[in-house]
N, C-alpha and C. Protein backbone atom coordinates (compact mmCIF):
# COMPACT_ATOMS: atom_id res chain seq x y z
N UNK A 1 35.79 -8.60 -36.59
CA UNK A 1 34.37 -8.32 -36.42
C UNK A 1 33.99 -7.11 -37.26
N UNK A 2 32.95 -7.36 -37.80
CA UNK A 2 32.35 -5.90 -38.69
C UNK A 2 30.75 -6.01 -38.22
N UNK A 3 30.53 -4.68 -38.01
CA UNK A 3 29.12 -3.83 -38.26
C UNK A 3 28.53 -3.91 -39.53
N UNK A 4 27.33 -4.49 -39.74
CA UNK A 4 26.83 -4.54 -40.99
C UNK A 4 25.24 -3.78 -40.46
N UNK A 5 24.64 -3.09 -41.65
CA UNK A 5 23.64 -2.53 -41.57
C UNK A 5 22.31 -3.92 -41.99
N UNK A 6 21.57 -3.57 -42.15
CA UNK A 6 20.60 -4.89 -41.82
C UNK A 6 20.72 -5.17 -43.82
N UNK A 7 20.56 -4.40 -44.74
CA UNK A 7 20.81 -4.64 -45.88
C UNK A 7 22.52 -5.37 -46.19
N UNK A 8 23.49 -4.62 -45.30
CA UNK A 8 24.39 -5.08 -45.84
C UNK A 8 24.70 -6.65 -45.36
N UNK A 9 23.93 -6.96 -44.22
CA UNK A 9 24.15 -7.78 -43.70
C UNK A 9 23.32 -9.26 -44.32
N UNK A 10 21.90 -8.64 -44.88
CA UNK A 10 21.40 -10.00 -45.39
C UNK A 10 21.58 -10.10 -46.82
N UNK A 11 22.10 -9.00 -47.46
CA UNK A 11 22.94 -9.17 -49.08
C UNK A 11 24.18 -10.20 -49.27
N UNK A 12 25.09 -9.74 -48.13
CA UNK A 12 26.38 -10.87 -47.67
C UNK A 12 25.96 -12.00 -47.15
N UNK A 13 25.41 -12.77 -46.72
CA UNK A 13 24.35 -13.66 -45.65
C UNK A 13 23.86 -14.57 -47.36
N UNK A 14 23.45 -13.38 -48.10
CA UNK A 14 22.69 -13.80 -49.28
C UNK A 14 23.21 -15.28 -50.38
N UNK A 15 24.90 -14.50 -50.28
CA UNK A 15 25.58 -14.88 -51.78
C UNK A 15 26.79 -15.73 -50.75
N UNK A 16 26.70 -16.10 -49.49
CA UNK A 16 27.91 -16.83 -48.83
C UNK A 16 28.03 -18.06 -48.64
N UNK A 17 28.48 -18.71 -49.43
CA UNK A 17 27.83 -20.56 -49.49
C UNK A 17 28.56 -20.99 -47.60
N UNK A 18 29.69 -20.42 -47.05
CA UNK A 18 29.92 -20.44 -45.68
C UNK A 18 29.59 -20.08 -44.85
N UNK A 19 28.21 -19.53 -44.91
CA UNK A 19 27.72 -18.24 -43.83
C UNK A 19 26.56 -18.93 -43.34
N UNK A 20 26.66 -18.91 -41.52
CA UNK A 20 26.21 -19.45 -40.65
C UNK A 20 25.44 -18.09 -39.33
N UNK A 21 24.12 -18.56 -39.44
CA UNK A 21 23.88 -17.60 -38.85
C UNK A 21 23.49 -17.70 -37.18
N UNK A 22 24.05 -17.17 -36.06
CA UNK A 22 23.60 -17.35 -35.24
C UNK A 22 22.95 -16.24 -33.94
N UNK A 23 22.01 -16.41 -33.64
CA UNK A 23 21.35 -16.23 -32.80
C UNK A 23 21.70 -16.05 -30.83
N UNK A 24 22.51 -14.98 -30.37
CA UNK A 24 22.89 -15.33 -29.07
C UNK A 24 22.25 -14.65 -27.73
N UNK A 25 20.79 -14.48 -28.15
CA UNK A 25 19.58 -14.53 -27.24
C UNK A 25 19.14 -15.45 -26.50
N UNK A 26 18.63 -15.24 -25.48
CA UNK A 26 18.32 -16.46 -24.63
C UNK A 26 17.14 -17.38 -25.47
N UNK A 27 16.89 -18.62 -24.73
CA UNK A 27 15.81 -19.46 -25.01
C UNK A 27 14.29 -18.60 -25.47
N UNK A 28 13.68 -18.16 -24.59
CA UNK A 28 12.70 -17.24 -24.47
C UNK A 28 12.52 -16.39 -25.58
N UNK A 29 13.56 -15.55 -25.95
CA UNK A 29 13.64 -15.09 -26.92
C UNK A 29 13.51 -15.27 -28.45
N UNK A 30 14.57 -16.36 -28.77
CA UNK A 30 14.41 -16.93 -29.80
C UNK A 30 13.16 -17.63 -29.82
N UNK A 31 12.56 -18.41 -28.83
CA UNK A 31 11.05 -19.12 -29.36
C UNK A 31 9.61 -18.36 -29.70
N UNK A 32 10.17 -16.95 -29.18
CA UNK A 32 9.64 -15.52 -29.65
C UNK A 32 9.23 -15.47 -31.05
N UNK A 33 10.68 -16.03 -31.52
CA UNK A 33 10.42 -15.64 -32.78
C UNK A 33 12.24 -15.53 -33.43
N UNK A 34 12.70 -16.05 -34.80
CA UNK A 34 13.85 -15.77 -35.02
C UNK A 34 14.20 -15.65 -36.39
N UNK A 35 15.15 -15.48 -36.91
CA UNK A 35 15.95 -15.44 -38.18
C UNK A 35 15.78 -17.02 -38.52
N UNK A 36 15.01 -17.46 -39.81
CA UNK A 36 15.31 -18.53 -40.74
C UNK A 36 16.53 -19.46 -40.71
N UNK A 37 16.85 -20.76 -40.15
CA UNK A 37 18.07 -21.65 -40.21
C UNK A 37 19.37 -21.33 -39.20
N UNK A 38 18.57 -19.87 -37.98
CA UNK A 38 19.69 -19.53 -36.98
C UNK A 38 19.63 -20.66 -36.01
N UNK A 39 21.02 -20.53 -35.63
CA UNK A 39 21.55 -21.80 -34.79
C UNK A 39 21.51 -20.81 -33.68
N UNK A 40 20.85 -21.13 -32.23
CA UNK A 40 20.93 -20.35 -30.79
C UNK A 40 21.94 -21.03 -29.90
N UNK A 41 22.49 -19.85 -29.82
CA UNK A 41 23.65 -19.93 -28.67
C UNK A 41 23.80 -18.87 -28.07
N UNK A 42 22.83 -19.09 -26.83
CA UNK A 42 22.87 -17.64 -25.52
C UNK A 42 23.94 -17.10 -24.91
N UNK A 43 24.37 -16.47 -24.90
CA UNK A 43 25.43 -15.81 -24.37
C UNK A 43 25.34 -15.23 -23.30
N UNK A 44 24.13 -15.59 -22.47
CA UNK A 44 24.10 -15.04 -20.96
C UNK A 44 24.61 -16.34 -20.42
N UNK A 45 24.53 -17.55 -21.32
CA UNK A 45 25.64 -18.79 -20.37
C UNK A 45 26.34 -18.96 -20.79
N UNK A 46 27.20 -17.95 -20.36
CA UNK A 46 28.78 -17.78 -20.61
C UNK A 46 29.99 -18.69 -20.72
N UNK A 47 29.52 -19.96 -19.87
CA UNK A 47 30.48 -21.14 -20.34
C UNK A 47 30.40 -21.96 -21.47
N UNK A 48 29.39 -22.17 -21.43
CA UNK A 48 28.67 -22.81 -22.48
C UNK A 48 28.62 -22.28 -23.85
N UNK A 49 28.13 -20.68 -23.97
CA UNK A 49 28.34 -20.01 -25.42
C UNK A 49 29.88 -20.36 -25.56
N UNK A 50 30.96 -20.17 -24.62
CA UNK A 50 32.58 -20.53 -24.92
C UNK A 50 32.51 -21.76 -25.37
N UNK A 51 32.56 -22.46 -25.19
CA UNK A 51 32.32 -24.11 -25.45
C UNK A 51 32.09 -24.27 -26.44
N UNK A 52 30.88 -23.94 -27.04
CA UNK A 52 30.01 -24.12 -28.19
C UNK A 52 30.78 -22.80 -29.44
N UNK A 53 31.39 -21.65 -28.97
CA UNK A 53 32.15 -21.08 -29.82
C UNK A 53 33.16 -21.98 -30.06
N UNK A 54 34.09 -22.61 -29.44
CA UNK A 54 35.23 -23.07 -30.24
C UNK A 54 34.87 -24.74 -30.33
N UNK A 55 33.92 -24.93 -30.54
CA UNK A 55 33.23 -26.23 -31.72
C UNK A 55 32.74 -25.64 -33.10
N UNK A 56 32.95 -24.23 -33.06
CA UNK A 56 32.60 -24.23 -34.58
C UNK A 56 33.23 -24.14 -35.65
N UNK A 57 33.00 -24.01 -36.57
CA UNK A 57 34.35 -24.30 -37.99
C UNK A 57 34.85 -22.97 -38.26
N UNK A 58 36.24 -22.72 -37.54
CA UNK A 58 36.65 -21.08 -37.74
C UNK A 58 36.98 -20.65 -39.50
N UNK A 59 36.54 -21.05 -40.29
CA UNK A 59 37.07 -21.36 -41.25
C UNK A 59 35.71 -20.60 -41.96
N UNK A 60 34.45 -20.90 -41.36
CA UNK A 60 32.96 -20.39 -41.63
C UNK A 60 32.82 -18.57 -41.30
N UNK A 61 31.91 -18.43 -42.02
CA UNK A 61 31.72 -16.73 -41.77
C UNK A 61 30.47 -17.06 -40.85
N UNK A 62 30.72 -16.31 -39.83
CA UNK A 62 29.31 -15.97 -38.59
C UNK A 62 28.35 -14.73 -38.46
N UNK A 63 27.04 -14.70 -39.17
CA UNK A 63 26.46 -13.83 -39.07
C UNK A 63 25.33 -13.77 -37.85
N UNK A 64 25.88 -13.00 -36.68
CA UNK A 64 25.78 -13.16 -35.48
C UNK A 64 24.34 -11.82 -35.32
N UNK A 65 23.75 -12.33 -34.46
CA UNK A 65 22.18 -10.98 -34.34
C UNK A 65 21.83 -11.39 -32.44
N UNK A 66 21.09 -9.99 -32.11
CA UNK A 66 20.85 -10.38 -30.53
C UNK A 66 19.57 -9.48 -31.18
N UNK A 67 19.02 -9.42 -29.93
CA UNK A 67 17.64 -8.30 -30.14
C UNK A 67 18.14 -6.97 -30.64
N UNK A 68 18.80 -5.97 -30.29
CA UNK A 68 19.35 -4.83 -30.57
C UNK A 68 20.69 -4.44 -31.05
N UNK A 69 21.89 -5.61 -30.79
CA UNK A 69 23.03 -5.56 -31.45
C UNK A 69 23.87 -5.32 -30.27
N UNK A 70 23.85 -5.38 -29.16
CA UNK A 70 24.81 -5.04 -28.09
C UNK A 70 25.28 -6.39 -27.88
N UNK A 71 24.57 -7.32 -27.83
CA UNK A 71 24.96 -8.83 -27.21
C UNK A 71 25.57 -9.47 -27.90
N UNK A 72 25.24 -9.17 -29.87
CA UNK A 72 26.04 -9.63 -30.87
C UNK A 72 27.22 -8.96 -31.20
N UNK A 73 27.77 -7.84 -30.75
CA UNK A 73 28.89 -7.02 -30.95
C UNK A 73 29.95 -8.14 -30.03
N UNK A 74 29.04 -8.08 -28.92
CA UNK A 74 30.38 -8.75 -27.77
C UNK A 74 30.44 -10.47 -28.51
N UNK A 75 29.44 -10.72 -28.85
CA UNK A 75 29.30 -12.55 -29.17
C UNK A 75 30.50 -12.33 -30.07
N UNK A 76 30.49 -11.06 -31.23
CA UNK A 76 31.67 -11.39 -32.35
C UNK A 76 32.74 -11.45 -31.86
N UNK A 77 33.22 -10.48 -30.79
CA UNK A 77 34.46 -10.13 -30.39
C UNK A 77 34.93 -11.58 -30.00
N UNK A 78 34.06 -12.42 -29.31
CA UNK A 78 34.32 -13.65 -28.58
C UNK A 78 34.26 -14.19 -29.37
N UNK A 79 33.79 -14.46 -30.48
CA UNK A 79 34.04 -15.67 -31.56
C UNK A 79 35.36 -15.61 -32.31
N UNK A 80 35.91 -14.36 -32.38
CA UNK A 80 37.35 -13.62 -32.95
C UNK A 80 38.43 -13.94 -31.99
N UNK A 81 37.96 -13.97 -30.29
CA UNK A 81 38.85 -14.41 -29.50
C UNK A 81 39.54 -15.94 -29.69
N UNK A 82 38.02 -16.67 -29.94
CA UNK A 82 38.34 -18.28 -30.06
C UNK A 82 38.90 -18.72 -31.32
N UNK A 83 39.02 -17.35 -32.42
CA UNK A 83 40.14 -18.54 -33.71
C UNK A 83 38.78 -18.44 -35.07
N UNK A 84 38.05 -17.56 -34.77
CA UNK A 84 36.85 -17.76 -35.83
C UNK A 84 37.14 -16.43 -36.38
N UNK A 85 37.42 -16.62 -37.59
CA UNK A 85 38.39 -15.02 -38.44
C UNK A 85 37.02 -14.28 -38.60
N UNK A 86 35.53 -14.60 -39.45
CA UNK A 86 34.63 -13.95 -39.80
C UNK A 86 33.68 -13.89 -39.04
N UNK A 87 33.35 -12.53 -38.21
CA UNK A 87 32.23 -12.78 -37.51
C UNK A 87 31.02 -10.99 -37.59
N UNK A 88 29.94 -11.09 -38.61
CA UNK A 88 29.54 -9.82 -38.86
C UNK A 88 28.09 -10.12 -37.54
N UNK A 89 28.54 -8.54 -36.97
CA UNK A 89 26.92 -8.29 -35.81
C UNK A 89 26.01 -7.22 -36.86
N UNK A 90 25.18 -7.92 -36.31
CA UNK A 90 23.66 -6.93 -37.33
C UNK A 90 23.38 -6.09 -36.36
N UNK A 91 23.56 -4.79 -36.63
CA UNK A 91 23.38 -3.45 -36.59
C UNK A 91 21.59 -3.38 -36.17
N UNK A 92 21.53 -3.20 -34.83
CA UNK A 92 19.78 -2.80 -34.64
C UNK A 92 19.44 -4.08 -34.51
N UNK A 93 20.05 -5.71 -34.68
CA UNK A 93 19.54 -6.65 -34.17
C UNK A 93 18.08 -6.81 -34.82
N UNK A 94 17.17 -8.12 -34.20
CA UNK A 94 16.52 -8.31 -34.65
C UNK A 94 15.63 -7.61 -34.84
N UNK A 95 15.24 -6.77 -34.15
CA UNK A 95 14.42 -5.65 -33.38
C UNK A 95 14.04 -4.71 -35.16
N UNK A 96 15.09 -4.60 -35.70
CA UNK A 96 15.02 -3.60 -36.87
C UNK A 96 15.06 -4.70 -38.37
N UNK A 97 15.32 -5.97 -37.87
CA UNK A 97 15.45 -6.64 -39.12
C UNK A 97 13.74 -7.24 -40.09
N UNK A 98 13.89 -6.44 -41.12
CA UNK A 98 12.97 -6.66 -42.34
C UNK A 98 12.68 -7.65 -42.85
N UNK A 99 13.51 -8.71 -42.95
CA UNK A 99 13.58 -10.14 -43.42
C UNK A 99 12.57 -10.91 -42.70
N UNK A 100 12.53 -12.41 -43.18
CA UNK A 100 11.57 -13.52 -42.81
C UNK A 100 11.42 -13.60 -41.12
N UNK A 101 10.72 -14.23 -40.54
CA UNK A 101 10.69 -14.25 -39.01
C UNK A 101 10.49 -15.77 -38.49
N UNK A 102 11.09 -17.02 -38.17
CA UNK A 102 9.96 -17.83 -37.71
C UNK A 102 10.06 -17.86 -36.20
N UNK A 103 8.69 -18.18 -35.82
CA UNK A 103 7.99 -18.08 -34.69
C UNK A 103 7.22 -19.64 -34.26
């Protein structure tokens, strides 16, 4: 798992033909409003985010975001638990991110 700053994070994100971005805010949240082509997987349902972590291609880089970065720190650790080698949390979450928004 790595800390990326919101530049370093959508520069790498930028140039990664494997890089998958996901979203592990609840429902509510994301229909708020989200990151461009993020795949949501809440992590307050804890069986289910497990589940849906080890269906994904550990082989892919995961650029993981929550609202503030606390929920995506732990989502990486857990995606690192299940066999998924690359997993970067965005620093300040969506909350601070500059980039596109859809809503």
């Amino acid at each position: 798992m790595a800390d990326l700053t919101q530049e370093e994070w959508a520069e790498q994100l930028k140039n990664d033909e494997k890089g998958v971005i996901i979203d592990v805010r609840t429902d509510a949240e994301f229909e708020e409003g989200h990151i461009p082509e993020a795949k949501q997987i809440d992590i307050y349902n804890g069986a289910e985010f497990l589940k849906q972590a080890k269906e994904l291609d550990p082989e892919k880089n995961y650029y993981v975001y929550c609202r503030s970065g606390g929920r995506s720190a732990q989502a990486c650790m857990l995606l690192n638990s299940v066999g998924v080698k690359n997993a970067y949390n965005l620093k300040g979450g969506i909350t601070d991110w500059e980039g596109e928004i859809v809503e």
